[in-house]
PDB file of N, CA and C in Angstrom:
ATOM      1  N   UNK A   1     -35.840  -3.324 -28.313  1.00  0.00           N
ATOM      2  CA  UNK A   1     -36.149  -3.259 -26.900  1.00  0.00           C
ATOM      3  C   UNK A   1     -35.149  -4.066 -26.075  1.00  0.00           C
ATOM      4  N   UNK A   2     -34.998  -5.282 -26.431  1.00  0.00           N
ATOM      5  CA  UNK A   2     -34.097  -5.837 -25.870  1.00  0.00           C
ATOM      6  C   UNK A   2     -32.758  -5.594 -25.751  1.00  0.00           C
ATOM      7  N   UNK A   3     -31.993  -5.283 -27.097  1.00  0.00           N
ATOM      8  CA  UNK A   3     -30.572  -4.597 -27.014  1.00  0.00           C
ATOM      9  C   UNK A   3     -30.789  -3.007 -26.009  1.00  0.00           C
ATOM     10  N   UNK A   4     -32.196  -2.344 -25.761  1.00  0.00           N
ATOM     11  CA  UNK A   4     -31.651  -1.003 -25.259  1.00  0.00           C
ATOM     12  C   UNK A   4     -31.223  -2.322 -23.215  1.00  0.00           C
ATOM     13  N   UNK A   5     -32.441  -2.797 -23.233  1.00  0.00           N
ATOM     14  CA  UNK A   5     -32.249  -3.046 -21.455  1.00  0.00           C
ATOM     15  C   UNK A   5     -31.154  -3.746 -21.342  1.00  0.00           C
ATOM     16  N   UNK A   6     -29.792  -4.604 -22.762  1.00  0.00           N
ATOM     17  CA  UNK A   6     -28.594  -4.805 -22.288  1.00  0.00           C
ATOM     18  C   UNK A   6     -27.613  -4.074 -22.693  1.00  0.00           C
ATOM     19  N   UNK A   7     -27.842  -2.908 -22.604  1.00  0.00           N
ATOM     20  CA  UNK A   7     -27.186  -1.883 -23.259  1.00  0.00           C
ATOM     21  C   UNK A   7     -27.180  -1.267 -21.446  1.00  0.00           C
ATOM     22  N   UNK A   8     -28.465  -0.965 -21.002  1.00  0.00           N
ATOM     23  CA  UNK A   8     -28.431  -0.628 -19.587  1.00  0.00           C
ATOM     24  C   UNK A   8     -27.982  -1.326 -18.771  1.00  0.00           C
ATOM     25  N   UNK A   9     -28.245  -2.483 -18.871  1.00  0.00           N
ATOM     26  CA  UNK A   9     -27.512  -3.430 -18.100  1.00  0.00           C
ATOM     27  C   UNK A   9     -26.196  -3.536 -17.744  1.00  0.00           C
ATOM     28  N   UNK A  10     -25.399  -3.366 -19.138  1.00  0.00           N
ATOM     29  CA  UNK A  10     -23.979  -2.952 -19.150  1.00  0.00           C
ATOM     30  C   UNK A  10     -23.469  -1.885 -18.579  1.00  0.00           C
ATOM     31  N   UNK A  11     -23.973  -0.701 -18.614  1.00  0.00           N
ATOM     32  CA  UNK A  11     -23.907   0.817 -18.547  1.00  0.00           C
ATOM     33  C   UNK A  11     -24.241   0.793 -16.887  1.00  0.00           C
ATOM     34  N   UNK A  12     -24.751  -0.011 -15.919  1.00  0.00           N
ATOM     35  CA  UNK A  12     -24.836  -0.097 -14.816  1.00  0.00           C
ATOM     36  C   UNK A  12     -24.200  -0.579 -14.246  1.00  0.00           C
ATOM     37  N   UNK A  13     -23.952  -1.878 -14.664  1.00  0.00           N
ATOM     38  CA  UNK A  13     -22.007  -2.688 -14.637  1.00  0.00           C
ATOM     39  C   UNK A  13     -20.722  -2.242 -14.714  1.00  0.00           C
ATOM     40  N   UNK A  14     -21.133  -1.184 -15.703  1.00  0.00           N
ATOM     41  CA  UNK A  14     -19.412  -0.436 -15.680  1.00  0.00           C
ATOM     42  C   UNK A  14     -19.561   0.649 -14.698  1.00  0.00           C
ATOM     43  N   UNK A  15     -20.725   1.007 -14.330  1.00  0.00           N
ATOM     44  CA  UNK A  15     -20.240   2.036 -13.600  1.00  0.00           C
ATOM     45  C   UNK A  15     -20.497   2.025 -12.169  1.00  0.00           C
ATOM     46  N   UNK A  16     -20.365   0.323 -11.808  1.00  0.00           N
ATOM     47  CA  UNK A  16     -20.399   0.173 -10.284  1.00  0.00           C
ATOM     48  C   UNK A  16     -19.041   0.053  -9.999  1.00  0.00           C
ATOM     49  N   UNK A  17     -18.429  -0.861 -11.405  1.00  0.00           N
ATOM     50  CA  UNK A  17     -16.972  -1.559 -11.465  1.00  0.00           C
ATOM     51  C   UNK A  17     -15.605   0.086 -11.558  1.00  0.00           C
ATOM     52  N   UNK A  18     -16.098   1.229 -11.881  1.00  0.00           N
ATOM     53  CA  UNK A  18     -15.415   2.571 -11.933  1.00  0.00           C
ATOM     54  C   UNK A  18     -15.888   3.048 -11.046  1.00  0.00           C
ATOM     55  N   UNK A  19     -16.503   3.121 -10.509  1.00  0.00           N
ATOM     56  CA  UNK A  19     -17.528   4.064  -9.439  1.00  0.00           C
ATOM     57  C   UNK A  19     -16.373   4.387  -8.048  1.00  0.00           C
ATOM     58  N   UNK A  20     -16.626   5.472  -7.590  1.00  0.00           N
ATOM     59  CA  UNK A  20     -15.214   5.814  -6.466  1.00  0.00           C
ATOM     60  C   UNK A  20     -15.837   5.630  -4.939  1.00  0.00           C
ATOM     61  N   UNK A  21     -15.337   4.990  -4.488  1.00  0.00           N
ATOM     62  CA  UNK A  21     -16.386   4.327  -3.037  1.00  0.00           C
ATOM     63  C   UNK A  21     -15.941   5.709  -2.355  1.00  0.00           C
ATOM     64  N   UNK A  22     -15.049   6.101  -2.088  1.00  0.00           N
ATOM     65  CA  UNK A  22     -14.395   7.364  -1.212  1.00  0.00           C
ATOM     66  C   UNK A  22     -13.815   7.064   0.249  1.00  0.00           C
ATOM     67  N   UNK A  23     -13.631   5.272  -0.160  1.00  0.00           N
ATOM     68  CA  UNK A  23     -12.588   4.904   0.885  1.00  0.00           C
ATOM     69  C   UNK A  23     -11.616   5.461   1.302  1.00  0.00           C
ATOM     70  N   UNK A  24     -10.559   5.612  -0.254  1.00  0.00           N
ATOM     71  CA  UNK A  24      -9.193   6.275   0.149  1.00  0.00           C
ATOM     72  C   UNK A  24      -9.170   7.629   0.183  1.00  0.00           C
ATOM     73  N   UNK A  25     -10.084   8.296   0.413  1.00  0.00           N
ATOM     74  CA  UNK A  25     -10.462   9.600   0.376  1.00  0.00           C
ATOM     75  C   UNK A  25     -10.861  10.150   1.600  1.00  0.00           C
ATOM     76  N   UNK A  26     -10.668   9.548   2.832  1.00  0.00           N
ATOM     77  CA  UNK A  26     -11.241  10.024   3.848  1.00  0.00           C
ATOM     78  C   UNK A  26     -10.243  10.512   4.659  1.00  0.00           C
ATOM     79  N   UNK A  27     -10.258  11.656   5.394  1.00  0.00           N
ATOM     80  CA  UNK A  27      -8.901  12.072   6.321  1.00  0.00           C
ATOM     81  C   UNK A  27      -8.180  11.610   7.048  1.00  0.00           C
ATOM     82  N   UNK A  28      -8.792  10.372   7.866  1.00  0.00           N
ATOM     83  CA  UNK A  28      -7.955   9.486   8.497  1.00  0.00           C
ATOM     84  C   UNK A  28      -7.169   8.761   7.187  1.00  0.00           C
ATOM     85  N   UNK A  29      -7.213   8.289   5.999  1.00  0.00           N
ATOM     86  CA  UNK A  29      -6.296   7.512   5.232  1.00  0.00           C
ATOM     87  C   UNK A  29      -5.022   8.848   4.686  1.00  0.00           C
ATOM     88  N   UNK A  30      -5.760   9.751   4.720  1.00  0.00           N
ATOM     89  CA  UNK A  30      -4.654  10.868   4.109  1.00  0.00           C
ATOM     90  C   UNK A  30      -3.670  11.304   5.463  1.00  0.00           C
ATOM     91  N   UNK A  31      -4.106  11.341   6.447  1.00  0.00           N
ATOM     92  CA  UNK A  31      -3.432  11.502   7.959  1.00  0.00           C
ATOM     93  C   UNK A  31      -2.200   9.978   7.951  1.00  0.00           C
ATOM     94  N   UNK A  32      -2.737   8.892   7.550  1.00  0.00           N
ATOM     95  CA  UNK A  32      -1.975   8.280   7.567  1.00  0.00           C
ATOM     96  C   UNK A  32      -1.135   8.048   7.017  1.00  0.00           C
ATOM     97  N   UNK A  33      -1.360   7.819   5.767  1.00  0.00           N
ATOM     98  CA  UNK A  33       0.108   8.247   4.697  1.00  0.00           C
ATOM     99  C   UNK A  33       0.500   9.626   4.489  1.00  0.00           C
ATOM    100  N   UNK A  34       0.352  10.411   5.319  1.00  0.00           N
ATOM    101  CA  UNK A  34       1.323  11.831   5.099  1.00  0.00           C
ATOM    102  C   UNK A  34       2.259  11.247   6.890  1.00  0.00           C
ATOM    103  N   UNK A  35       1.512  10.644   7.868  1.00  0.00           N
ATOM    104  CA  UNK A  35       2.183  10.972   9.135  1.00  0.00           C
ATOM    105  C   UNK A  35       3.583   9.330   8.149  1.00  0.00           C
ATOM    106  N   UNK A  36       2.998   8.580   7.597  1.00  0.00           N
ATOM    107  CA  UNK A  36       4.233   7.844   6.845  1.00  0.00           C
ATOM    108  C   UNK A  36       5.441   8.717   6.460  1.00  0.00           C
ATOM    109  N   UNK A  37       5.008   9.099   5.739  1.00  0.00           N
ATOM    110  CA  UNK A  37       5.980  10.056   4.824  1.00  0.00           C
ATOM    111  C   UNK A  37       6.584  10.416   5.415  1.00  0.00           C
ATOM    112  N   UNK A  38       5.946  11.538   6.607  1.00  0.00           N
ATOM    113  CA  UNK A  38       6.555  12.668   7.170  1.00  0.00           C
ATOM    114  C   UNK A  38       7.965  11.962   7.872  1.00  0.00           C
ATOM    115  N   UNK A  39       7.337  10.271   8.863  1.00  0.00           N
ATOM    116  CA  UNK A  39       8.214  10.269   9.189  1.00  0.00           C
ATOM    117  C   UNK A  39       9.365   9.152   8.446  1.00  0.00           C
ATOM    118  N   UNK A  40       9.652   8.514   7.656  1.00  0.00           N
ATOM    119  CA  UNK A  40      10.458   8.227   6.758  1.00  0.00           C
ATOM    120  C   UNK A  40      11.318   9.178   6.177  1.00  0.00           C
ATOM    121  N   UNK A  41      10.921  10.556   5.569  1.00  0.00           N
ATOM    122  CA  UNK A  41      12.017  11.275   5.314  1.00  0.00           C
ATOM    123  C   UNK A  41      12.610  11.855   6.923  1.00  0.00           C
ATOM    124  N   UNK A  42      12.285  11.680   8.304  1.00  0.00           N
ATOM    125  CA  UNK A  42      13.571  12.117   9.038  1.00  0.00           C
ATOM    126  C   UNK A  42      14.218  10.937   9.366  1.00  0.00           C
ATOM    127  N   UNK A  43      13.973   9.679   9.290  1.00  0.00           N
ATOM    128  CA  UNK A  43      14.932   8.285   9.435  1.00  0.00           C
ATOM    129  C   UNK A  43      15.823   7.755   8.333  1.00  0.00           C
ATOM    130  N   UNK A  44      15.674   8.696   7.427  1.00  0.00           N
ATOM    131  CA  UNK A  44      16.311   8.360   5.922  1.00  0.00           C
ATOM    132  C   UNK A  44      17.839   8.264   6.224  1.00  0.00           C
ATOM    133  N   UNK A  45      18.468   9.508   7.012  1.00  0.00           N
ATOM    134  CA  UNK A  45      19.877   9.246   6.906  1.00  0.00           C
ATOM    135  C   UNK A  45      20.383   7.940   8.235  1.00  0.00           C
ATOM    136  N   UNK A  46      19.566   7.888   8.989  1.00  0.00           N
ATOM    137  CA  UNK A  46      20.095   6.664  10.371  1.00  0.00           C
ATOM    138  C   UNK A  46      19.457   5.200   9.953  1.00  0.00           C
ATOM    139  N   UNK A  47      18.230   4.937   9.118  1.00  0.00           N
ATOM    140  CA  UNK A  47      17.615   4.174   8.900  1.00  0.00           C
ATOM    141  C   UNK A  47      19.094   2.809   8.404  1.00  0.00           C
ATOM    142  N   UNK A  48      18.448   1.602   9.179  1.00  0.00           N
ATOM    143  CA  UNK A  48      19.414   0.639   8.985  1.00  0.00           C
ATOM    144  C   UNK A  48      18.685  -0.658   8.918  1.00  0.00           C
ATOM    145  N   UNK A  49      17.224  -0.458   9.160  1.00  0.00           N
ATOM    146  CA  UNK A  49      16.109  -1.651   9.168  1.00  0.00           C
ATOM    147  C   UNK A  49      14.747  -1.103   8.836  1.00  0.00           C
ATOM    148  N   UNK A  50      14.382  -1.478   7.848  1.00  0.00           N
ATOM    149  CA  UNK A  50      12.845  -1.993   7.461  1.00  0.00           C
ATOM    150  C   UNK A  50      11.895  -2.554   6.794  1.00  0.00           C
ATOM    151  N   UNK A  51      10.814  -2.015   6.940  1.00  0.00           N
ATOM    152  CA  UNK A  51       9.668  -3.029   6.810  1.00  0.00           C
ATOM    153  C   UNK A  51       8.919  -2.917   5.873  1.00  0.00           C
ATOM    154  N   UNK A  52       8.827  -3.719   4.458  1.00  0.00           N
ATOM    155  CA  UNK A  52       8.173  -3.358   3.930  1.00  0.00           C
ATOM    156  C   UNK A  52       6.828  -4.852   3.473  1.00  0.00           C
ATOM    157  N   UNK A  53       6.034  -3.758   3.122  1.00  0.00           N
ATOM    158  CA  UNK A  53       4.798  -5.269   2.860  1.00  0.00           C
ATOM    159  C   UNK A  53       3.635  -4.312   2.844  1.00  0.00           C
ATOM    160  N   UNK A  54       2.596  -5.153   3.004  1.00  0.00           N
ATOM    161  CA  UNK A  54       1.122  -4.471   2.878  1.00  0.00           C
ATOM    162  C   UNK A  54       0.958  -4.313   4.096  1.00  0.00           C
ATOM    163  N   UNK A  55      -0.515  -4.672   4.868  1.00  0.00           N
ATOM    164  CA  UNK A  55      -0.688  -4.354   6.182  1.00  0.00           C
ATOM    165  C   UNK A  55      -0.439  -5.728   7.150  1.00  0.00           C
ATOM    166  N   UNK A  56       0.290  -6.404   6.343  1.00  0.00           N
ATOM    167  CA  UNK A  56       1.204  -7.679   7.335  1.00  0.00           C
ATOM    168  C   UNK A  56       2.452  -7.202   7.854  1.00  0.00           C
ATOM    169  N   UNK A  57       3.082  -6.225   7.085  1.00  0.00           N
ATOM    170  CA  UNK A  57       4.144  -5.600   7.816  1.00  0.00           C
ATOM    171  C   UNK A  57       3.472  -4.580   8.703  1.00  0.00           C
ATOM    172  N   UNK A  58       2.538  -4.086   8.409  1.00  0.00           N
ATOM    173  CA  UNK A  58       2.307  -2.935   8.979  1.00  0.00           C
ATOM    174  C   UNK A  58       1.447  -3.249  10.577  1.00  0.00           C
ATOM    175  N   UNK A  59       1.144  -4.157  10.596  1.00  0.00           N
ATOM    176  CA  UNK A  59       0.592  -4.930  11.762  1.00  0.00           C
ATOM    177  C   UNK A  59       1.749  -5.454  12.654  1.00  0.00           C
ATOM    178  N   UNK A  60       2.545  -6.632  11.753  1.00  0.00           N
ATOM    179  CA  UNK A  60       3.324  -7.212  12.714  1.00  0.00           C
ATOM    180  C   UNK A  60       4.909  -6.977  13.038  1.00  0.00           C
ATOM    181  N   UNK A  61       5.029  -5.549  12.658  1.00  0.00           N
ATOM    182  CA  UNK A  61       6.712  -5.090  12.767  1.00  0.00           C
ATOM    183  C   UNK A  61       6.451  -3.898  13.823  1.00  0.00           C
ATOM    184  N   UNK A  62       7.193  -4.218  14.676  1.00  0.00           N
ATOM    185  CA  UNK A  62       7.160  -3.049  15.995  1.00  0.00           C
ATOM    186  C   UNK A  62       8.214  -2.325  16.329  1.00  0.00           C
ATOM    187  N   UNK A  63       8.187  -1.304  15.067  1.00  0.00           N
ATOM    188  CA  UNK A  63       9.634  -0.609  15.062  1.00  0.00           C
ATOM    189  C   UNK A  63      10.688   0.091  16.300  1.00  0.00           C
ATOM    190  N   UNK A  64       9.815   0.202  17.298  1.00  0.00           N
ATOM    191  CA  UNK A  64      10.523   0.556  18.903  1.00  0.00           C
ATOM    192  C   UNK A  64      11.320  -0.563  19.034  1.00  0.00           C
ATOM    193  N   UNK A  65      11.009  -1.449  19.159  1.00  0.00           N
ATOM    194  CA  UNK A  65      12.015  -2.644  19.601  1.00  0.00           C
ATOM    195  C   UNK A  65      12.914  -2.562  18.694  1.00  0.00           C
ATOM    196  N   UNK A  66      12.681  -1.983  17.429  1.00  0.00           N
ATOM    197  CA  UNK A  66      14.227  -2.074  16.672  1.00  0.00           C
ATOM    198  C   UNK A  66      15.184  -0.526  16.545  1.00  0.00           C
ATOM    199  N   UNK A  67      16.289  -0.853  17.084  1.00  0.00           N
ATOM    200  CA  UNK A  67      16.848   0.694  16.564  1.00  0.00           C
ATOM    201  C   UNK A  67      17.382   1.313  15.412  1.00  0.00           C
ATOM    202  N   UNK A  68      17.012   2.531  14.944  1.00  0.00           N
ATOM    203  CA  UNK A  68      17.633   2.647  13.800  1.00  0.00           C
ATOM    204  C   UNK A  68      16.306   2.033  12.706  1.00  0.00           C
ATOM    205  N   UNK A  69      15.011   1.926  12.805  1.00  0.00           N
ATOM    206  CA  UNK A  69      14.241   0.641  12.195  1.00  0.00           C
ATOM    207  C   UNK A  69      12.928   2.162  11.581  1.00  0.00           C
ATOM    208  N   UNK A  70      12.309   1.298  10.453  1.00  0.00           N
ATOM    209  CA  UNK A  70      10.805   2.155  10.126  1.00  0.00           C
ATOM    210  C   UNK A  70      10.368   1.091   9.407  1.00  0.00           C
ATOM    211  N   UNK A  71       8.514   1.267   9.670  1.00  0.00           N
ATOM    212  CA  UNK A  71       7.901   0.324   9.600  1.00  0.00           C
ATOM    213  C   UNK A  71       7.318   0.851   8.363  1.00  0.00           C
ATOM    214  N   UNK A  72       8.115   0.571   7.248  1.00  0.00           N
ATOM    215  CA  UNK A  72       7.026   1.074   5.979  1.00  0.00           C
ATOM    216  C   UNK A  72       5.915   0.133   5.306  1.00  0.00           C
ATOM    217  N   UNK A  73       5.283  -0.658   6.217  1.00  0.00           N
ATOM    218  CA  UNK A  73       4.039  -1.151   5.638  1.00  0.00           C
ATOM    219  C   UNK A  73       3.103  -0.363   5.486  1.00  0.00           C
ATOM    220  N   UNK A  74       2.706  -0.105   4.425  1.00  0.00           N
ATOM    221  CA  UNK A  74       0.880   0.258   4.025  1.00  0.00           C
ATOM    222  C   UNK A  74      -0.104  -0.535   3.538  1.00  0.00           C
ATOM    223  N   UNK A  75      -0.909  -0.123   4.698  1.00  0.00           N
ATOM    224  CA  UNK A  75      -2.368  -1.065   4.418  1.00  0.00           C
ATOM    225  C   UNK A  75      -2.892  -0.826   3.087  1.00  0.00           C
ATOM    226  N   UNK A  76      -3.245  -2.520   2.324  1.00  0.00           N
ATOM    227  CA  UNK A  76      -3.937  -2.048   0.761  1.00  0.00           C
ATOM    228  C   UNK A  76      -2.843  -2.174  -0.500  1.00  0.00           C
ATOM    229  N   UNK A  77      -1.507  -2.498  -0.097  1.00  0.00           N
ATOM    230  CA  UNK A  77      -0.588  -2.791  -0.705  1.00  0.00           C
ATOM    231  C   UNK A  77      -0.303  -4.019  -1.600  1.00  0.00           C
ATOM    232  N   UNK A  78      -0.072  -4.326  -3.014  1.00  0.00           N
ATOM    233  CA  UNK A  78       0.333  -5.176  -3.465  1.00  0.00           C
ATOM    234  C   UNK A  78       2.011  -5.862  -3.512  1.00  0.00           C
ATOM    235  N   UNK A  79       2.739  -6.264  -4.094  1.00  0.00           N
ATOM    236  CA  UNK A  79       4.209  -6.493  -4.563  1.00  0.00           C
ATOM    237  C   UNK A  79       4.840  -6.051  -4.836  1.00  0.00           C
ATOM    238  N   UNK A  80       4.171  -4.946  -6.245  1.00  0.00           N
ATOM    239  CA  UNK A  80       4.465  -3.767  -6.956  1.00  0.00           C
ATOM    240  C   UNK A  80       4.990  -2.761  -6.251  1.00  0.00           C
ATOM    241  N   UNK A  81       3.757  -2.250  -4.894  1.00  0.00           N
ATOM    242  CA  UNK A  81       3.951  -0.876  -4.305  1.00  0.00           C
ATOM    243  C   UNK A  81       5.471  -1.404  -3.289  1.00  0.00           C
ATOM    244  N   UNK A  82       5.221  -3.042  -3.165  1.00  0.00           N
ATOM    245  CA  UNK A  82       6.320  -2.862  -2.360  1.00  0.00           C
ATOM    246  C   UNK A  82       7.940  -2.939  -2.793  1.00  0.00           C
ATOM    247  N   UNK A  83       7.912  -3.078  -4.214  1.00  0.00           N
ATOM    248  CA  UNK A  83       9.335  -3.067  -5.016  1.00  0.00           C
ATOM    249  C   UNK A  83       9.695  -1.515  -5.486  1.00  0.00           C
ATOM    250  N   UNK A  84       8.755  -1.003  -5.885  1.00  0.00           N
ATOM    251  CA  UNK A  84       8.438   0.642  -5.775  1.00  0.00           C
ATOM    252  C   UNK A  84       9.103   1.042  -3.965  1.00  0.00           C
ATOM    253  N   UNK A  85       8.581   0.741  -3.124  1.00  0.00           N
ATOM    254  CA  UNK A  85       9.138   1.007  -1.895  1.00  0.00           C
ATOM    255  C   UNK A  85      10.502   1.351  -1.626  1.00  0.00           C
ATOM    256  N   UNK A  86      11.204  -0.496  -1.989  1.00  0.00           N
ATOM    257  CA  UNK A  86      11.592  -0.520  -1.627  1.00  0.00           C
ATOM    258  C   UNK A  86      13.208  -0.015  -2.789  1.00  0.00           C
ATOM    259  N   UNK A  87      13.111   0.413  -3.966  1.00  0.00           N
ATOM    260  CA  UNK A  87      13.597   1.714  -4.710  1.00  0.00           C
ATOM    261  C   UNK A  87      13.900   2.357  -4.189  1.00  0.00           C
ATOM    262  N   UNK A  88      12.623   3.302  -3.883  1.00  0.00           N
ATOM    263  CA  UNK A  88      13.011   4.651  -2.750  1.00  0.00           C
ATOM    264  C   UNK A  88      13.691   4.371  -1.458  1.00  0.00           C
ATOM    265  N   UNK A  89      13.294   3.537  -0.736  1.00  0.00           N
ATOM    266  CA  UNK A  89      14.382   3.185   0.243  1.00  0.00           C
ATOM    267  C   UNK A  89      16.093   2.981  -0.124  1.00  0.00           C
ATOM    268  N   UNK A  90      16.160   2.229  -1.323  1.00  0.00           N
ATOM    269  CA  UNK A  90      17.647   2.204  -1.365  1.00  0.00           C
ATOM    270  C   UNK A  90      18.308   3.062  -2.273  1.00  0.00           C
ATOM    271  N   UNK A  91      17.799   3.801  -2.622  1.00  0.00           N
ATOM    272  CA  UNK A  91      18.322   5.355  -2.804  1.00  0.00           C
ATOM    273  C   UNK A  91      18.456   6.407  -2.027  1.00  0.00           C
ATOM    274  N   UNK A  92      17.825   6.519  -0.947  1.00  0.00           N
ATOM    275  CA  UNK A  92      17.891   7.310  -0.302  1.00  0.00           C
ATOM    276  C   UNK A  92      18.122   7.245   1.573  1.00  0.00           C
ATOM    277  N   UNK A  93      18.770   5.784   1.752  1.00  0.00           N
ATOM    278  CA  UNK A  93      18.992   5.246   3.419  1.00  0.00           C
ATOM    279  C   UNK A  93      20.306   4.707   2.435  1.00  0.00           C
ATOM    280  N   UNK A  94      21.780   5.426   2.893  1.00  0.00           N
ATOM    281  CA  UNK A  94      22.719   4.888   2.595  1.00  0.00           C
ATOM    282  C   UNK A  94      23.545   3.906   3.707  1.00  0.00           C
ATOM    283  N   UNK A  95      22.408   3.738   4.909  1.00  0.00           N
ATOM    284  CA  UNK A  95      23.161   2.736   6.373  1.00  0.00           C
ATOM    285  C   UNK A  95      22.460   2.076   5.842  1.00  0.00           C
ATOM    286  N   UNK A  96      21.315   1.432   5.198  1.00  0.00           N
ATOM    287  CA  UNK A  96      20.473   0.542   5.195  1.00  0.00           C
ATOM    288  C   UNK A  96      21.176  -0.905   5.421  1.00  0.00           C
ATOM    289  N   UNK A  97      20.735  -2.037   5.707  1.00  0.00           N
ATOM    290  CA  UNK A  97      21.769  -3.339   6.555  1.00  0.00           C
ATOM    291  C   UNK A  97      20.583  -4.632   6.370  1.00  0.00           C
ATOM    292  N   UNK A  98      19.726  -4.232   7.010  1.00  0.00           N
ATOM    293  CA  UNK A  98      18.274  -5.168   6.827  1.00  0.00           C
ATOM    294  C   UNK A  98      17.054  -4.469   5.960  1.00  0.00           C
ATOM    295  N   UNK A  99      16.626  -6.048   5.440  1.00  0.00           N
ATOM    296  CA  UNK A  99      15.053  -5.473   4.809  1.00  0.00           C
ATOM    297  C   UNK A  99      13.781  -6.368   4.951  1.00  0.00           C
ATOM    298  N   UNK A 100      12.828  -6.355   5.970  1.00  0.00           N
ATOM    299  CA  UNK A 100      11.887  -7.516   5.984  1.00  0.00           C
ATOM    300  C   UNK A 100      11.125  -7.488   5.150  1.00  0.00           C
ATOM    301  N   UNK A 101      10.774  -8.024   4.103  1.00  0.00           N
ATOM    302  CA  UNK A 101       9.635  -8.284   3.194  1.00  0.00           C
ATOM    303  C   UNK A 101       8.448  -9.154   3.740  1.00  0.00           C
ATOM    304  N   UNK A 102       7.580  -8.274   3.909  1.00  0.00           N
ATOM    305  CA  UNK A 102       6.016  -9.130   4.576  1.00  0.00           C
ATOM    306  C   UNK A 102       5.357  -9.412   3.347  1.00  0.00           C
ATOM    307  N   UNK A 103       4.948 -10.626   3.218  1.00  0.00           N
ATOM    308  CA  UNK A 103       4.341 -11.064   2.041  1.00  0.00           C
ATOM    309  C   UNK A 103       3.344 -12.331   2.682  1.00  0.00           C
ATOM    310  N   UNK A 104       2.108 -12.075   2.512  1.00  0.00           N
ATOM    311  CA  UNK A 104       1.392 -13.774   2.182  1.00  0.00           C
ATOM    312  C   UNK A 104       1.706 -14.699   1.117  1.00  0.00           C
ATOM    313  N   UNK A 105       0.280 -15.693   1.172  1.00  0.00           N
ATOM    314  CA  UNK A 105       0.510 -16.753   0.186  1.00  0.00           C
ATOM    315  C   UNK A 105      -0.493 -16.266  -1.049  1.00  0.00           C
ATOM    316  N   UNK A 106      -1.088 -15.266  -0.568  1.00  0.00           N
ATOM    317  CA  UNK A 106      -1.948 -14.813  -1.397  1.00  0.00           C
ATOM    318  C   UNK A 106      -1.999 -13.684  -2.477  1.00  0.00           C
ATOM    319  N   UNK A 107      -0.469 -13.053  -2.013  1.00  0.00           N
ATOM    320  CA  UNK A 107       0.128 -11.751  -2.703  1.00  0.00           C
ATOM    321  C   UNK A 107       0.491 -11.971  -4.122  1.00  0.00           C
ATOM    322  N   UNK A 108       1.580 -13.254  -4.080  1.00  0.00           N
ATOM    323  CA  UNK A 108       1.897 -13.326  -5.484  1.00  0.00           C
ATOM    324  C   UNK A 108       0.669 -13.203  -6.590  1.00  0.00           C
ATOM    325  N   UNK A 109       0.722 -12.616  -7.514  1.00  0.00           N
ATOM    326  CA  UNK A 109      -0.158 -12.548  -8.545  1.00  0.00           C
ATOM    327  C   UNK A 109      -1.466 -11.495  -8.505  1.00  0.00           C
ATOM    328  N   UNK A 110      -1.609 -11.346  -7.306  1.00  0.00           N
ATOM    329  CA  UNK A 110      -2.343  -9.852  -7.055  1.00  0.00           C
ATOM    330  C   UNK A 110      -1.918  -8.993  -7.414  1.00  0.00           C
ATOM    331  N   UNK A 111      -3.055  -8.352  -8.198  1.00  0.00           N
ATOM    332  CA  UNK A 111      -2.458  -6.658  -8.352  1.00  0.00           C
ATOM    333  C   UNK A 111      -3.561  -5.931  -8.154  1.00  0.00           C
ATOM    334  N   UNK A 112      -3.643  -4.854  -7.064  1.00  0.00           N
ATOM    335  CA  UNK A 112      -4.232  -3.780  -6.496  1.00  0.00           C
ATOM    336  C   UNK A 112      -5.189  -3.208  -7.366  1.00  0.00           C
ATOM    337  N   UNK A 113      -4.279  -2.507  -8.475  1.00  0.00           N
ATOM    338  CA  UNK A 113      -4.829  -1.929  -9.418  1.00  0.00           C
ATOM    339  C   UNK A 113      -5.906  -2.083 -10.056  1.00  0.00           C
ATOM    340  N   UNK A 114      -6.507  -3.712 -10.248  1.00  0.00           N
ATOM    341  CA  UNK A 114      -7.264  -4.065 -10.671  1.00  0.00           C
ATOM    342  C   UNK A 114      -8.975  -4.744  -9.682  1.00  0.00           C
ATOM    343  N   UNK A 115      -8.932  -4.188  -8.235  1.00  0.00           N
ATOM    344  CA  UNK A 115      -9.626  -4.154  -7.691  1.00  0.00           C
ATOM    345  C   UNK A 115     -10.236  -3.242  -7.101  1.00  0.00           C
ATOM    346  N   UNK A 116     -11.890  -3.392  -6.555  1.00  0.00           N
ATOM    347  CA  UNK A 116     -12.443  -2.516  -5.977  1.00  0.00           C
ATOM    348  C   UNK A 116     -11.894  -1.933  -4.728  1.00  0.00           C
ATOM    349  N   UNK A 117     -12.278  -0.514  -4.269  1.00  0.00           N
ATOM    350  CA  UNK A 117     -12.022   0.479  -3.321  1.00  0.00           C
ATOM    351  C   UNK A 117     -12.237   0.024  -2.284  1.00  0.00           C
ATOM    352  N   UNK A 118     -13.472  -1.063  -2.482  1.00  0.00           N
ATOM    353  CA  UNK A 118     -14.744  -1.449  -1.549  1.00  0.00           C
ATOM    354  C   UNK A 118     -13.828  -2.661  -0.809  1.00  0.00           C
ATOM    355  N   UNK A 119     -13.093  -3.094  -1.478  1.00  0.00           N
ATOM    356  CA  UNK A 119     -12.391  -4.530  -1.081  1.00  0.00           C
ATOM    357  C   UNK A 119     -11.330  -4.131  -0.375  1.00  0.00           C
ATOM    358  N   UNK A 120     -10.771  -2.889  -0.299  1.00  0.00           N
ATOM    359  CA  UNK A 120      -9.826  -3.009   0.630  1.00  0.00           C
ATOM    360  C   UNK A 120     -10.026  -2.428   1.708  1.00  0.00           C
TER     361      UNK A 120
END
């Protein structure tokens, strides 16, 4: 009796900790990283400044004031997504000149991957 109710116990635990909240699943998050995309591949060949980070870049970089500039912060971002980023950026922006890296104090050692839907 006892091993079945921590047997359930467990089996309710794992499947809050897998369970898909349907945060990143909602049309405004897919609107937003496609209107990203969309516009990064037409700044690819003039691009000479940007921004990469989680939603610290993506908050505090105001790409109008810069020319030639794209604000590739995404909200929900770890270190990873932003070394991954910033790959694709230097393969494919051959003016590139500047690169702001937005980072907290809290980034190092985070990894995304290993947290809830719910948390970001």
């Amino acid at each position: 009796m006892r091993i079945r109710l921590i047997y359930r116990y467990l089996r309710g635990r794992l499947r809050k900790l897998i369970a898909n909240d349907d945060v990143a699943t909602t049309r405004s998050f897919f609107n937003y990283v496609y209107t990203k995309r969309r516009d990064l591949d037409e700044v690819f060949p003039v691009m000479e400044v940007v921004a990469i980070g989680s939603s610290l870049s993506d908050y505090a970089f105001y790409s109008p004031s810069w020319s030639k500039s794209f604000n590739f912060g995404l909200t929900s971002s770890d270190l990873s997504v932003a070394l991954e980023l910033y790959e694709k950026v230097l393969r494919n922006a051959p003016n590139l000149r500047i690169v702001f890296l937005y980072s907290g104090v809290f980034v190092p050692g985070f990894n995304l991957a290993y947290t809830s839907e719910r948390n970001r």
